[in-house]
PDB file of N, CA and C in Angstrom:
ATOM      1  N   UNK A   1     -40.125   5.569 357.878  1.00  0.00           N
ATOM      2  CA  UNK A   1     -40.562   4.432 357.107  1.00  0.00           C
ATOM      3  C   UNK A   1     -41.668   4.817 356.119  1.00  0.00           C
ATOM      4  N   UNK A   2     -42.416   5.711 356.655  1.00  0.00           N
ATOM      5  CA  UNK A   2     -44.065   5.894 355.373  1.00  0.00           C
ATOM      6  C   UNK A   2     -43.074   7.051 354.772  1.00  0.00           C
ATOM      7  N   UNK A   3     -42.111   7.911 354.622  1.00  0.00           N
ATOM      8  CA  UNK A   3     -41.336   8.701 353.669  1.00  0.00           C
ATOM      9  C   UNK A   3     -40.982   7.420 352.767  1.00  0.00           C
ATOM     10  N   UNK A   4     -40.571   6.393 353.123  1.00  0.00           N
ATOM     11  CA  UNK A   4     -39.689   5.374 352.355  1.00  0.00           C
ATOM     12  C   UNK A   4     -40.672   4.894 351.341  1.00  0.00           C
ATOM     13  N   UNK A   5     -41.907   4.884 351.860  1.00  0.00           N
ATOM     14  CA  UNK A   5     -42.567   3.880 350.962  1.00  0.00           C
ATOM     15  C   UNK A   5     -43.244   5.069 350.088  1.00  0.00           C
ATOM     16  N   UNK A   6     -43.820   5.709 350.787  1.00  0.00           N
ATOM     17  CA  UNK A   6     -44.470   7.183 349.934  1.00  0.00           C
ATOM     18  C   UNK A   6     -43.283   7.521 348.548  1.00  0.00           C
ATOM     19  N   UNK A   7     -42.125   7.602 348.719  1.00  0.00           N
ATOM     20  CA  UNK A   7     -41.135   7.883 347.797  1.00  0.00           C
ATOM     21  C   UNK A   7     -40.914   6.726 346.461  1.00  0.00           C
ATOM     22  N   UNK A   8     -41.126   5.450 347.251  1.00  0.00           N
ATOM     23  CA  UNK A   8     -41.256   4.199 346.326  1.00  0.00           C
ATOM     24  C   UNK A   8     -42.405   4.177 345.495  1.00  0.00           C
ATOM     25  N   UNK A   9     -42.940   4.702 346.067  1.00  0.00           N
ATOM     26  CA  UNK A   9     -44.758   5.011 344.908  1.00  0.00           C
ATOM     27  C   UNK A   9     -44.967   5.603 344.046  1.00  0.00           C
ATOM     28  N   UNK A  10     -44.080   6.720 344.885  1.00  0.00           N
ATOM     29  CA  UNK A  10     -44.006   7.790 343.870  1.00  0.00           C
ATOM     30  C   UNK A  10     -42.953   7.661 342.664  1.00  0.00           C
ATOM     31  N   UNK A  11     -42.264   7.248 342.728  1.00  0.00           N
ATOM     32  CA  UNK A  11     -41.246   7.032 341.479  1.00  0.00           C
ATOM     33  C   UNK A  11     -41.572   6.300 340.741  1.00  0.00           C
ATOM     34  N   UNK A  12     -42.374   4.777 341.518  1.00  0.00           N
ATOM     35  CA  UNK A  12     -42.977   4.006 340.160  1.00  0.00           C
ATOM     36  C   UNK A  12     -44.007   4.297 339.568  1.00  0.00           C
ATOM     37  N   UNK A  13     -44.721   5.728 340.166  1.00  0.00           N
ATOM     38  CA  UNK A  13     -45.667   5.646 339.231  1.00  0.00           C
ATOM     39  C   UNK A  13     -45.184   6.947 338.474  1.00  0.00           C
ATOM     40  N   UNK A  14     -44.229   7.858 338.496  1.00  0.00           N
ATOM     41  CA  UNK A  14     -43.414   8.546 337.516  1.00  0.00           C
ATOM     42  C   UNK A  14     -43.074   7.999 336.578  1.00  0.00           C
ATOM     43  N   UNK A  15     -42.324   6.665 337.150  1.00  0.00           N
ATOM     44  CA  UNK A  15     -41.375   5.997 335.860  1.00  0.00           C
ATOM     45  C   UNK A  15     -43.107   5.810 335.101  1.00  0.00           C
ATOM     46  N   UNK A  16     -43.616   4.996 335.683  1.00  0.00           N
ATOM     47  CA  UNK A  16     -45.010   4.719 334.804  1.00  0.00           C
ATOM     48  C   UNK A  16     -45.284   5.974 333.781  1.00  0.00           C
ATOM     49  N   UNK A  17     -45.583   6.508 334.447  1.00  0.00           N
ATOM     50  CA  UNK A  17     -46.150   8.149 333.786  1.00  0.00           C
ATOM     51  C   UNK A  17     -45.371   8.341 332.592  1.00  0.00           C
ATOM     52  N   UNK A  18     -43.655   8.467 332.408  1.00  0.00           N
ATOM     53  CA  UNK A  18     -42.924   8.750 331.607  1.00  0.00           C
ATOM     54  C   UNK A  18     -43.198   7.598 330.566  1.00  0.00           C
ATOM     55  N   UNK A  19     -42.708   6.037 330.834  1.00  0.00           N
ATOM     56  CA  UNK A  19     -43.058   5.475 329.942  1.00  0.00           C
ATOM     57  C   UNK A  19     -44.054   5.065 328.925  1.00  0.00           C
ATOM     58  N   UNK A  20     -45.113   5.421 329.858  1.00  0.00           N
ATOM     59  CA  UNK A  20     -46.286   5.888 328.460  1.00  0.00           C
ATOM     60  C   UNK A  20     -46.454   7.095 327.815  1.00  0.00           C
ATOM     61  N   UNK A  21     -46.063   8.293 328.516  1.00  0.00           N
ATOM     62  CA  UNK A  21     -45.817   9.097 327.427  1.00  0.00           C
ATOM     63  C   UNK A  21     -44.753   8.731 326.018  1.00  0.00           C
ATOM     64  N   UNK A  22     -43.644   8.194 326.457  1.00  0.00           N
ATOM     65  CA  UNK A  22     -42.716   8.436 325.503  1.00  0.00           C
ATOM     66  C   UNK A  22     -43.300   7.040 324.216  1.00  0.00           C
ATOM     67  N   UNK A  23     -43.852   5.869 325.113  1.00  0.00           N
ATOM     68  CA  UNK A  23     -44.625   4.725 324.187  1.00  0.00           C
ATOM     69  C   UNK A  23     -45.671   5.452 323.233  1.00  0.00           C
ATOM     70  N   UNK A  24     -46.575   6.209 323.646  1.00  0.00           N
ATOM     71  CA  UNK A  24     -47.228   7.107 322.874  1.00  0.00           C
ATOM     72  C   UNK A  24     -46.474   8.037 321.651  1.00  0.00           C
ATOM     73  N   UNK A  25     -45.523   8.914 322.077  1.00  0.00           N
ATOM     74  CA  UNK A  25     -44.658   9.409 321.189  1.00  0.00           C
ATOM     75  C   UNK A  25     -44.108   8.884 320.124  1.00  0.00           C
ATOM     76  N   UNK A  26     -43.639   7.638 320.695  1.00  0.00           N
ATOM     77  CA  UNK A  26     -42.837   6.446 319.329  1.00  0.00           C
ATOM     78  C   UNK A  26     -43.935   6.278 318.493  1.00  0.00           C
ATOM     79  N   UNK A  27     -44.858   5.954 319.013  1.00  0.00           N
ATOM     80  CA  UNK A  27     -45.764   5.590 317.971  1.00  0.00           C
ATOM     81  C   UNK A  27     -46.635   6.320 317.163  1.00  0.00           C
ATOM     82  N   UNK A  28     -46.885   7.962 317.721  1.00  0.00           N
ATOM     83  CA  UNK A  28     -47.642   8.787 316.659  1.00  0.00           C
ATOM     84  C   UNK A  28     -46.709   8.430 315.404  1.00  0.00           C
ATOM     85  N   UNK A  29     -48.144   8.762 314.310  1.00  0.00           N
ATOM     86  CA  UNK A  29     -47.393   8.720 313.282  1.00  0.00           C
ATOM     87  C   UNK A  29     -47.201  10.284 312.811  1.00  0.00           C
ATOM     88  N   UNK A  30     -46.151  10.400 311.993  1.00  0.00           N
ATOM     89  CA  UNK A  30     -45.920  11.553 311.433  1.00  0.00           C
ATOM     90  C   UNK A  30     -47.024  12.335 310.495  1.00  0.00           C
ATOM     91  N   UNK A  31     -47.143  13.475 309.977  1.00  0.00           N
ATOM     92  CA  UNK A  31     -48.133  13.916 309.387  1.00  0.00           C
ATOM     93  C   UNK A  31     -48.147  13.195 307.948  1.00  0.00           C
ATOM     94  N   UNK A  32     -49.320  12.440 307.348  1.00  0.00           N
ATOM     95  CA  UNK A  32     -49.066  11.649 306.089  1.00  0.00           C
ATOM     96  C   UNK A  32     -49.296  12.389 304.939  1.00  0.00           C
ATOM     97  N   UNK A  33     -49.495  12.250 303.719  1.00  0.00           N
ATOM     98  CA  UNK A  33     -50.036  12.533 302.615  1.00  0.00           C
ATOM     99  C   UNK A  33     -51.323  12.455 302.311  1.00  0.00           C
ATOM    100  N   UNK A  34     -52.330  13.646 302.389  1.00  0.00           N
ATOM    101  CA  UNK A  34     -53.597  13.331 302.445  1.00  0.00           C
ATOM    102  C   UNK A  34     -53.818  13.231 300.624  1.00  0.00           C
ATOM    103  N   UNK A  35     -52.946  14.239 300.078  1.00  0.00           N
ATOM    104  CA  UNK A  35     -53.635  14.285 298.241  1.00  0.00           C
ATOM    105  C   UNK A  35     -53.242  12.525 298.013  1.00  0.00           C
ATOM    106  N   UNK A  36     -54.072  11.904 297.809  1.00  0.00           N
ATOM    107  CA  UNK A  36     -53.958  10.664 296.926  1.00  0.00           C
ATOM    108  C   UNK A  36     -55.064  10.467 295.725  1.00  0.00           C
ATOM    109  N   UNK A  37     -55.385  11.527 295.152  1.00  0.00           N
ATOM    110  CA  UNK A  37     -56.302  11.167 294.067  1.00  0.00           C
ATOM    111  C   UNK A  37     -56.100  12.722 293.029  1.00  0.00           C
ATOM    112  N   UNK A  38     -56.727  12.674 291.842  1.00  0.00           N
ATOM    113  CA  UNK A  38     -56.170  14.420 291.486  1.00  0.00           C
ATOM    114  C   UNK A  38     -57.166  15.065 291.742  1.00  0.00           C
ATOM    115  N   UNK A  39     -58.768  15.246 292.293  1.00  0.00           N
ATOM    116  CA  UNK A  39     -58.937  16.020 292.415  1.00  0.00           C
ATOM    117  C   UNK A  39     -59.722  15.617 294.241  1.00  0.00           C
ATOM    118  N   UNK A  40     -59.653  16.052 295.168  1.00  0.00           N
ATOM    119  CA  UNK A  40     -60.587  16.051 296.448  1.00  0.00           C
ATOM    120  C   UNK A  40     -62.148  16.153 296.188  1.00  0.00           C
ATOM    121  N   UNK A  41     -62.250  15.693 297.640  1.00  0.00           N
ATOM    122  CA  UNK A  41     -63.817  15.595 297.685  1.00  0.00           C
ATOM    123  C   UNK A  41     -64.382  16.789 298.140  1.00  0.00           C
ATOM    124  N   UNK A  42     -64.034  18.422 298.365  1.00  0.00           N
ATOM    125  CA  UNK A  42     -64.547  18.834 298.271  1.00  0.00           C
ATOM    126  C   UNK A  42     -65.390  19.343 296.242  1.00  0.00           C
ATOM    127  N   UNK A  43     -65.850  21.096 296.516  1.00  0.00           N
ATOM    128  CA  UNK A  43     -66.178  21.644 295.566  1.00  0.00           C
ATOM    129  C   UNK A  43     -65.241  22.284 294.794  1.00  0.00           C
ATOM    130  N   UNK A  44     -65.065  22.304 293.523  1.00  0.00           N
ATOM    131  CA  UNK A  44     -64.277  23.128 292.576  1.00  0.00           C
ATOM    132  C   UNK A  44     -64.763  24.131 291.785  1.00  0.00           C
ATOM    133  N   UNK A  45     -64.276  25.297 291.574  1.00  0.00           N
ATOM    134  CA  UNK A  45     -64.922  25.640 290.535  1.00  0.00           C
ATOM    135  C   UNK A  45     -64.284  25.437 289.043  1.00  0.00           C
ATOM    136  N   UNK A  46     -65.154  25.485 288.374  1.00  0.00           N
ATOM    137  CA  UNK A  46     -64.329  25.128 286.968  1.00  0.00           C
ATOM    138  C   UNK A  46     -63.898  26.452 286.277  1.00  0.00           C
ATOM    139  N   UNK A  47     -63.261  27.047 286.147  1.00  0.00           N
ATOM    140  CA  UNK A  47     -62.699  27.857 285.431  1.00  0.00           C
ATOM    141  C   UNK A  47     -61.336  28.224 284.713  1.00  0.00           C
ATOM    142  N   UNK A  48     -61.415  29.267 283.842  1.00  0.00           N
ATOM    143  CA  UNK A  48     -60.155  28.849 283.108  1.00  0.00           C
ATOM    144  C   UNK A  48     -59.127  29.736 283.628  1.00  0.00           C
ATOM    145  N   UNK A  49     -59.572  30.402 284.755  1.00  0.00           N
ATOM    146  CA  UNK A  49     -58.380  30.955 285.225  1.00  0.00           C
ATOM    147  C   UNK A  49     -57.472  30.499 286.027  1.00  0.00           C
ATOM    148  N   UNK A  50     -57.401  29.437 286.054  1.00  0.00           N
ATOM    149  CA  UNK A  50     -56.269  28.836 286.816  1.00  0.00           C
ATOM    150  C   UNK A  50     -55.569  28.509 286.140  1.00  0.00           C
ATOM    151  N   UNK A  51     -54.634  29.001 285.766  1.00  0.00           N
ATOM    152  CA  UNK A  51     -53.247  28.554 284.736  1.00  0.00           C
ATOM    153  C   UNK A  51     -51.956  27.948 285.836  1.00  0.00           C
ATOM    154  N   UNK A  52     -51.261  27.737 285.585  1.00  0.00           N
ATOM    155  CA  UNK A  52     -49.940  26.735 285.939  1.00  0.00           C
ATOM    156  C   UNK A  52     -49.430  27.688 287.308  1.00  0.00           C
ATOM    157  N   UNK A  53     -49.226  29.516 286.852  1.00  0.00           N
ATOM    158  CA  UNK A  53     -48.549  30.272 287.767  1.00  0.00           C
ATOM    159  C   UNK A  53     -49.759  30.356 288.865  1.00  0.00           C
ATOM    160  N   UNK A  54     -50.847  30.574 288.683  1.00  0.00           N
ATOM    161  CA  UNK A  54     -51.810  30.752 289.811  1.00  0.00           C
ATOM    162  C   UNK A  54     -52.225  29.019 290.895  1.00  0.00           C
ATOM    163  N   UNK A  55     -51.541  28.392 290.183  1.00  0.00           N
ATOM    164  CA  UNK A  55     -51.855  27.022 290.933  1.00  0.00           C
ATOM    165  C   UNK A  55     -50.121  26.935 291.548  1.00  0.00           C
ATOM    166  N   UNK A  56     -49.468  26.856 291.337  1.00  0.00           N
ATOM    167  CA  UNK A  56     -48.052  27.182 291.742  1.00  0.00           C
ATOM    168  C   UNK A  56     -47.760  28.531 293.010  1.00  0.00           C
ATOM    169  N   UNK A  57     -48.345  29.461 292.804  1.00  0.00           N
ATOM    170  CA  UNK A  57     -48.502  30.379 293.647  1.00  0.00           C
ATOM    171  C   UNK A  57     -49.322  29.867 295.189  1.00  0.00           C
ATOM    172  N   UNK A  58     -50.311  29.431 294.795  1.00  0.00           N
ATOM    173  CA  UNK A  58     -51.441  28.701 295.934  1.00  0.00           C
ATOM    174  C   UNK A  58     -50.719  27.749 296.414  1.00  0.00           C
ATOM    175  N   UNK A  59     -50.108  26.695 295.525  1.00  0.00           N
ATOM    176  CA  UNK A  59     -49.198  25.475 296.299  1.00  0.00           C
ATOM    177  C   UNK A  59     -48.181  26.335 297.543  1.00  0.00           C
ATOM    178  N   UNK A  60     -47.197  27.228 296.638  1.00  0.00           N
ATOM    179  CA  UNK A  60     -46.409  27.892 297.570  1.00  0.00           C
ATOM    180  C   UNK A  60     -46.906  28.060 298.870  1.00  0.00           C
ATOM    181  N   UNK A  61     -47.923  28.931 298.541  1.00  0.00           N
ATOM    182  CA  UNK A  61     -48.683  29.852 299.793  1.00  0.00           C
ATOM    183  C   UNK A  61     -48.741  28.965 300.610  1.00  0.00           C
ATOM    184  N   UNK A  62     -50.029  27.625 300.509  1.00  0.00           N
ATOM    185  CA  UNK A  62     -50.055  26.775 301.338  1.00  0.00           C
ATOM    186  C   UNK A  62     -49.033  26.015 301.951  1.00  0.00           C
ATOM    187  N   UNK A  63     -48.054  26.052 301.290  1.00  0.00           N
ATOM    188  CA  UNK A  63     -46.821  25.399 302.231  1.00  0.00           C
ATOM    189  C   UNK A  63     -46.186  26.337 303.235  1.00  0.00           C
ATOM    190  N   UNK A  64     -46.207  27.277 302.767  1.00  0.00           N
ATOM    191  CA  UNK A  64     -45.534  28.170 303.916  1.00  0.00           C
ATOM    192  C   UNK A  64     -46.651  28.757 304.885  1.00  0.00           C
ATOM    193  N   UNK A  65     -47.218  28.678 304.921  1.00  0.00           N
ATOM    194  CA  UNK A  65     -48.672  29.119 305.988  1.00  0.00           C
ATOM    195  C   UNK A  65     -49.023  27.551 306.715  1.00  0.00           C
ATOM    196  N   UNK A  66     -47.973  26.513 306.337  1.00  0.00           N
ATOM    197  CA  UNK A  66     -48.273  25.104 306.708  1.00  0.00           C
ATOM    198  C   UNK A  66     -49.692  24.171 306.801  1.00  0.00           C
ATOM    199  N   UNK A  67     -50.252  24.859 306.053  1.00  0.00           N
ATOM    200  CA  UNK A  67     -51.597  24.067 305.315  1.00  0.00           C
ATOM    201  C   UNK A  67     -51.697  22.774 304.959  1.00  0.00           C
ATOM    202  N   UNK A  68     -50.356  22.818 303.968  1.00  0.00           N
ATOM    203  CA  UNK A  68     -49.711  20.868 303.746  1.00  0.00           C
ATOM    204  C   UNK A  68     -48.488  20.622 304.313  1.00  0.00           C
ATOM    205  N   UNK A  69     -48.085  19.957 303.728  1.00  0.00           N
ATOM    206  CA  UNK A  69     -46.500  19.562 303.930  1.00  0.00           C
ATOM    207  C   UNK A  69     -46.121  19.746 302.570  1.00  0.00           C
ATOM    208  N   UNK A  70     -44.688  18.948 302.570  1.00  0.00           N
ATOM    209  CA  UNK A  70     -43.585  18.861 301.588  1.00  0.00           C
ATOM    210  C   UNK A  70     -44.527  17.963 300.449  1.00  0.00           C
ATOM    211  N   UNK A  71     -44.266  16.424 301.306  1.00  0.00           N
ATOM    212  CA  UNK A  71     -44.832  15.380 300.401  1.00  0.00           C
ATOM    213  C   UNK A  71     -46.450  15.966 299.635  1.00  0.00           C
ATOM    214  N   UNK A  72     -46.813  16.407 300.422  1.00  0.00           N
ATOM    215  CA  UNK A  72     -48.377  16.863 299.929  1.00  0.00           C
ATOM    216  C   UNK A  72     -48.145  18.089 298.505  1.00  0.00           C
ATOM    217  N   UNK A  73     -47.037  18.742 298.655  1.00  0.00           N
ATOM    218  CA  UNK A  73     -46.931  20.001 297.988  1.00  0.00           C
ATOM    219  C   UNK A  73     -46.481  18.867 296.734  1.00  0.00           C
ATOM    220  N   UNK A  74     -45.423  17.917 296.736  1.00  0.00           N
ATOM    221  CA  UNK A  74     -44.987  17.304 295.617  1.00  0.00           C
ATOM    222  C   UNK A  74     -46.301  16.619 294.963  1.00  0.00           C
ATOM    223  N   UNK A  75     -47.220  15.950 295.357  1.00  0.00           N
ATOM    224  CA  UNK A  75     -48.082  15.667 295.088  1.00  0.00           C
ATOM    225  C   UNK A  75     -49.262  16.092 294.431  1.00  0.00           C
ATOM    226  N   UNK A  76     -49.255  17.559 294.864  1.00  0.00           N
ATOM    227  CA  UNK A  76     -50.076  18.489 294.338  1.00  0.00           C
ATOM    228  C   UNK A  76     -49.554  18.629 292.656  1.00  0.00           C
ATOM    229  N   UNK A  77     -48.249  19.181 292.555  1.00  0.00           N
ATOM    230  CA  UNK A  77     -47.032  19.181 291.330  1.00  0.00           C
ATOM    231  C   UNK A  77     -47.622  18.174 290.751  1.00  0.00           C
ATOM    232  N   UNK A  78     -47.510  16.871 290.685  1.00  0.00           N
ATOM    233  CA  UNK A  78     -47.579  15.786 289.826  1.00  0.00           C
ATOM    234  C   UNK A  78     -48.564  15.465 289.860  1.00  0.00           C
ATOM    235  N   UNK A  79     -49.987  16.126 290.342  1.00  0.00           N
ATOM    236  CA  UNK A  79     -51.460  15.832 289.861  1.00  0.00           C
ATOM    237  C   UNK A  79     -51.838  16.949 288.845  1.00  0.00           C
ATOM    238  N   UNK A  80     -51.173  18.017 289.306  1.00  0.00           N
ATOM    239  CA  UNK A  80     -51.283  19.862 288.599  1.00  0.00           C
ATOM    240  C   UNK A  80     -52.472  19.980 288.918  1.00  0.00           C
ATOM    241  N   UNK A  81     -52.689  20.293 290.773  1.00  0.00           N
ATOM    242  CA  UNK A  81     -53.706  20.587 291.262  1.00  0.00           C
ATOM    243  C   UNK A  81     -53.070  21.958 292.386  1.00  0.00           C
ATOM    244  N   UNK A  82     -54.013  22.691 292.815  1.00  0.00           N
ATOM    245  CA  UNK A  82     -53.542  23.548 293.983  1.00  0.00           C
ATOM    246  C   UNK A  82     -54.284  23.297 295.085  1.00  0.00           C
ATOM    247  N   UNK A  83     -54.157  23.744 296.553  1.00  0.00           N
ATOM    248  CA  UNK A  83     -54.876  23.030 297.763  1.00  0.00           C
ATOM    249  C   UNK A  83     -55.702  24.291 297.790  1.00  0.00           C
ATOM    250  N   UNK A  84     -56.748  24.205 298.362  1.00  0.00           N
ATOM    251  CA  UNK A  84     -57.589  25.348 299.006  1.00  0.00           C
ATOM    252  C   UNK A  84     -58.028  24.674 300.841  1.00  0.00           C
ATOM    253  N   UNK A  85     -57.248  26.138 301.028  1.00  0.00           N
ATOM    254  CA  UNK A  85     -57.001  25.741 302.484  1.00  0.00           C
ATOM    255  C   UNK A  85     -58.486  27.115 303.175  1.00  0.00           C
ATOM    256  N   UNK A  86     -58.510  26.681 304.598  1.00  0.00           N
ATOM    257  CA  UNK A  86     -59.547  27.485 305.327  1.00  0.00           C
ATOM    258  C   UNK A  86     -59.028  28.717 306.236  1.00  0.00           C
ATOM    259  N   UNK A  87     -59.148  29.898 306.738  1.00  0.00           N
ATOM    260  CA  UNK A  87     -58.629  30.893 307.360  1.00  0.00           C
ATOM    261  C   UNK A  87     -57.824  30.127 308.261  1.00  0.00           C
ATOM    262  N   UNK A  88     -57.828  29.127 309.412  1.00  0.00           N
ATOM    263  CA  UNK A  88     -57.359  28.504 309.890  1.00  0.00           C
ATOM    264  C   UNK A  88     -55.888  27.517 309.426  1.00  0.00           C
ATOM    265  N   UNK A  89     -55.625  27.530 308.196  1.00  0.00           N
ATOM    266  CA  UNK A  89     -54.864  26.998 307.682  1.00  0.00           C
ATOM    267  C   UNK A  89     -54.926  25.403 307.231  1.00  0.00           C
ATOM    268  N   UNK A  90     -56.217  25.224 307.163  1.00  0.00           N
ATOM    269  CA  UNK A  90     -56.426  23.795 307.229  1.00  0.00           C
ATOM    270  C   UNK A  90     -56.762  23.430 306.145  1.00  0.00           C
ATOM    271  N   UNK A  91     -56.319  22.066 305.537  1.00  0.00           N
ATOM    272  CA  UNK A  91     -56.750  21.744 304.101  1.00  0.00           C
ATOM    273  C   UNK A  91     -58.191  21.362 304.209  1.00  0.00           C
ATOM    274  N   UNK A  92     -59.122  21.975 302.855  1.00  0.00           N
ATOM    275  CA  UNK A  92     -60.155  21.753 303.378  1.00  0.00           C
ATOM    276  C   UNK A  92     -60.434  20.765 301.643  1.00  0.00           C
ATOM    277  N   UNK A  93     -60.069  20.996 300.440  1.00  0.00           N
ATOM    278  CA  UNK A  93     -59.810  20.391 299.655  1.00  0.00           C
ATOM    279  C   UNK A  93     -58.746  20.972 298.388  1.00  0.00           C
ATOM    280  N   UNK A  94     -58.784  20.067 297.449  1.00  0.00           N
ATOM    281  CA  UNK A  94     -57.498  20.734 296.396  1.00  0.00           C
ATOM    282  C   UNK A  94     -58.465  20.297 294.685  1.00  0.00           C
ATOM    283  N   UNK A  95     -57.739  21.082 294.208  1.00  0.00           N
ATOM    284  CA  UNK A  95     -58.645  21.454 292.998  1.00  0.00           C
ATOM    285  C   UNK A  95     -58.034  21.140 291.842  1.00  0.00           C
ATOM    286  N   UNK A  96     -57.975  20.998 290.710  1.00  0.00           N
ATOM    287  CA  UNK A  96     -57.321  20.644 289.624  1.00  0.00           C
ATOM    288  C   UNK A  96     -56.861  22.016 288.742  1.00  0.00           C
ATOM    289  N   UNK A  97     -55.841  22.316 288.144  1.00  0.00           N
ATOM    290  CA  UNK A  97     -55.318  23.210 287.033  1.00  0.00           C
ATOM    291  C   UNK A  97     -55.162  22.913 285.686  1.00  0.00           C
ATOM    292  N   UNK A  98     -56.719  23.864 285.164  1.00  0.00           N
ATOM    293  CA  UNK A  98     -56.995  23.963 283.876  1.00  0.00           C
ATOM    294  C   UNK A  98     -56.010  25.189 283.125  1.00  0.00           C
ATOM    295  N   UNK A  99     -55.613  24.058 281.964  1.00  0.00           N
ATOM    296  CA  UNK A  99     -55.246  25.340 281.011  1.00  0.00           C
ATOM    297  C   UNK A  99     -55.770  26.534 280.418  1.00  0.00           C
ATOM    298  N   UNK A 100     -56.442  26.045 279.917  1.00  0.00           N
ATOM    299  CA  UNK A 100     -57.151  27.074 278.886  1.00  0.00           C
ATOM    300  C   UNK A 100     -58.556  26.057 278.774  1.00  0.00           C
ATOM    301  N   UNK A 101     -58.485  25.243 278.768  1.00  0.00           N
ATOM    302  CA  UNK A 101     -59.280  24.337 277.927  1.00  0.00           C
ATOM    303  C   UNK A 101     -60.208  23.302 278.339  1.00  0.00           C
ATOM    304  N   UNK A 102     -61.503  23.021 279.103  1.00  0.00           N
ATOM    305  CA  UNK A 102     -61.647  21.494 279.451  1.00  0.00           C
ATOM    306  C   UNK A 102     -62.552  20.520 278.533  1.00  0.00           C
ATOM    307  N   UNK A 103     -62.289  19.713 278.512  1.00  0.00           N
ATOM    308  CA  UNK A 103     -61.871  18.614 277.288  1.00  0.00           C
ATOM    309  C   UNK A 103     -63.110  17.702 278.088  1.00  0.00           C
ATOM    310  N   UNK A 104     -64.565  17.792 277.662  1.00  0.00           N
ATOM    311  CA  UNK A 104     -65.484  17.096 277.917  1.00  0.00           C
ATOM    312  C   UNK A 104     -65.898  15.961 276.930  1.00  0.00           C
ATOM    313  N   UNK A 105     -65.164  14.781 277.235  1.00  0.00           N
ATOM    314  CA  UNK A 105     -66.357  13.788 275.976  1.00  0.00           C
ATOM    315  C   UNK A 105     -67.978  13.376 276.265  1.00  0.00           C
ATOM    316  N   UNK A 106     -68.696  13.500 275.342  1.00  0.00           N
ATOM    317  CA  UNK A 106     -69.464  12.832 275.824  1.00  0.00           C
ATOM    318  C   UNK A 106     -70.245  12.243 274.730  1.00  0.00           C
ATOM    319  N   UNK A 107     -70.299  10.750 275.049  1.00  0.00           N
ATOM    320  CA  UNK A 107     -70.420   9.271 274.399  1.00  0.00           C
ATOM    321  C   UNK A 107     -71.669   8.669 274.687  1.00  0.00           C
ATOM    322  N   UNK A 108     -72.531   8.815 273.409  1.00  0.00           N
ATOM    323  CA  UNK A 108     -73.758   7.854 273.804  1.00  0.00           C
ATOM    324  C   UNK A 108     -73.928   7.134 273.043  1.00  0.00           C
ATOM    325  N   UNK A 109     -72.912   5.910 272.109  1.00  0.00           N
ATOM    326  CA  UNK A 109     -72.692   4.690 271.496  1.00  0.00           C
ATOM    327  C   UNK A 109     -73.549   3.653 272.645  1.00  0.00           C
ATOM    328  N   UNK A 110     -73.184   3.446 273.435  1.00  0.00           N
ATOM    329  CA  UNK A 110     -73.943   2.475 274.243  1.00  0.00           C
ATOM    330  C   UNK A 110     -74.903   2.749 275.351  1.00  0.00           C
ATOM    331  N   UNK A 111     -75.376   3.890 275.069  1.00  0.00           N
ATOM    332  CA  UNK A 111     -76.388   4.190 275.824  1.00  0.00           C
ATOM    333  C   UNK A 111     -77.784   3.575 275.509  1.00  0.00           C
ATOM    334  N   UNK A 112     -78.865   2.993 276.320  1.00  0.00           N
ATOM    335  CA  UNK A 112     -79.813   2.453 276.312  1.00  0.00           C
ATOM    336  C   UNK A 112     -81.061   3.265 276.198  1.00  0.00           C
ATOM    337  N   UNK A 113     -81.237   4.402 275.155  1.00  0.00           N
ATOM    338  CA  UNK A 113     -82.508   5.198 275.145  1.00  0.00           C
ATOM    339  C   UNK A 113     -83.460   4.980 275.250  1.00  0.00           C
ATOM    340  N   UNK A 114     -84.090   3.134 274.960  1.00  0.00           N
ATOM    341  CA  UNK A 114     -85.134   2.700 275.109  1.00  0.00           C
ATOM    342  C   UNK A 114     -85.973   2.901 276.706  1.00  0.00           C
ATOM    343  N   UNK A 115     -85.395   3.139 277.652  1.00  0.00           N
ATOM    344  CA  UNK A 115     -85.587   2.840 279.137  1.00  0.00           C
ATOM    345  C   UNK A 115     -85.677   4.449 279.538  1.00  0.00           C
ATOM    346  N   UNK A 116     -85.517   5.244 278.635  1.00  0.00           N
ATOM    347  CA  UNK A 116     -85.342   6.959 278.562  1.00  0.00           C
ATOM    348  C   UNK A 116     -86.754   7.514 277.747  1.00  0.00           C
ATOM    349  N   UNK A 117     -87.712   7.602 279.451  1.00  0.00           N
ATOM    350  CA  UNK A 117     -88.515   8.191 278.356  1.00  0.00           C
ATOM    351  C   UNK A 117     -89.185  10.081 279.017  1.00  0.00           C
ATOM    352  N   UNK A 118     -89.100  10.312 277.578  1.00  0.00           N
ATOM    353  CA  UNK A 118     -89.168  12.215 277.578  1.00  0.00           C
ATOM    354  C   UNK A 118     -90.527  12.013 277.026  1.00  0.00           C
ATOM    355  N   UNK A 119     -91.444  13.143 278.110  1.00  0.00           N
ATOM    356  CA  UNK A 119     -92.712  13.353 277.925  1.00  0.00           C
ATOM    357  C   UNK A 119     -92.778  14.867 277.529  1.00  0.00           C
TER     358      UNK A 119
END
């Protein structure tokens, strides 16, 4: 009789056991798209050596060393940024791809100099 019940315990709290694992499972979510802006919050450097093939090369790399994903790699493409990942393989931020050229305006039509004062 205590085999009978010992065995009944034990299975419901297996079945238990299983069904929250697998409730857990359904619900992770898959790995998302972290690039949503063109450039990250880490540091960049600005330089002009990053042309199209050296940011294309880095995208590669990082996908196959699994740094990003797919969606992240397309994303990178249509910002024309590359990821900079950490020895670990981890995205740590992504950077923008300059041509040749960066194109600084800078506008002081409505700037308030009165409130600007140089001693």
């Amino acid at each position: 009789m205590k085999i009978k019940i010992f065995f009944q315990k034990f299975y419901k709290e297996l079945l238990l056991l299983i069904s929250i694992f697998f409730s857990t499972q359904s619900f992770a979510a898959p790995p998302g798209n972290r690039i949503d802006r063109p450039i990250g919050n880490g540091q960049c450097l600005v330089s002009n050596n990053f042309n199209e093939a050296f940011c294309q090369e880095e995208r590669k790399f990082a996908l196959e060393t699994n740094c990003i994903n797919q969606n992240e790699f397309n994303s990178l493409v249509n910002y024309r940024a590359f990821p900079v990942c950490n020895r670990r393989n981890q995205l740590v931020t992504w950077c923008p791809c300059y041509n040749n050229k960066i194109n600084i305006d800078l506008n002081f039509e409505n700037y308030d100099f009165e409130n600007f004062d140089i001693k």
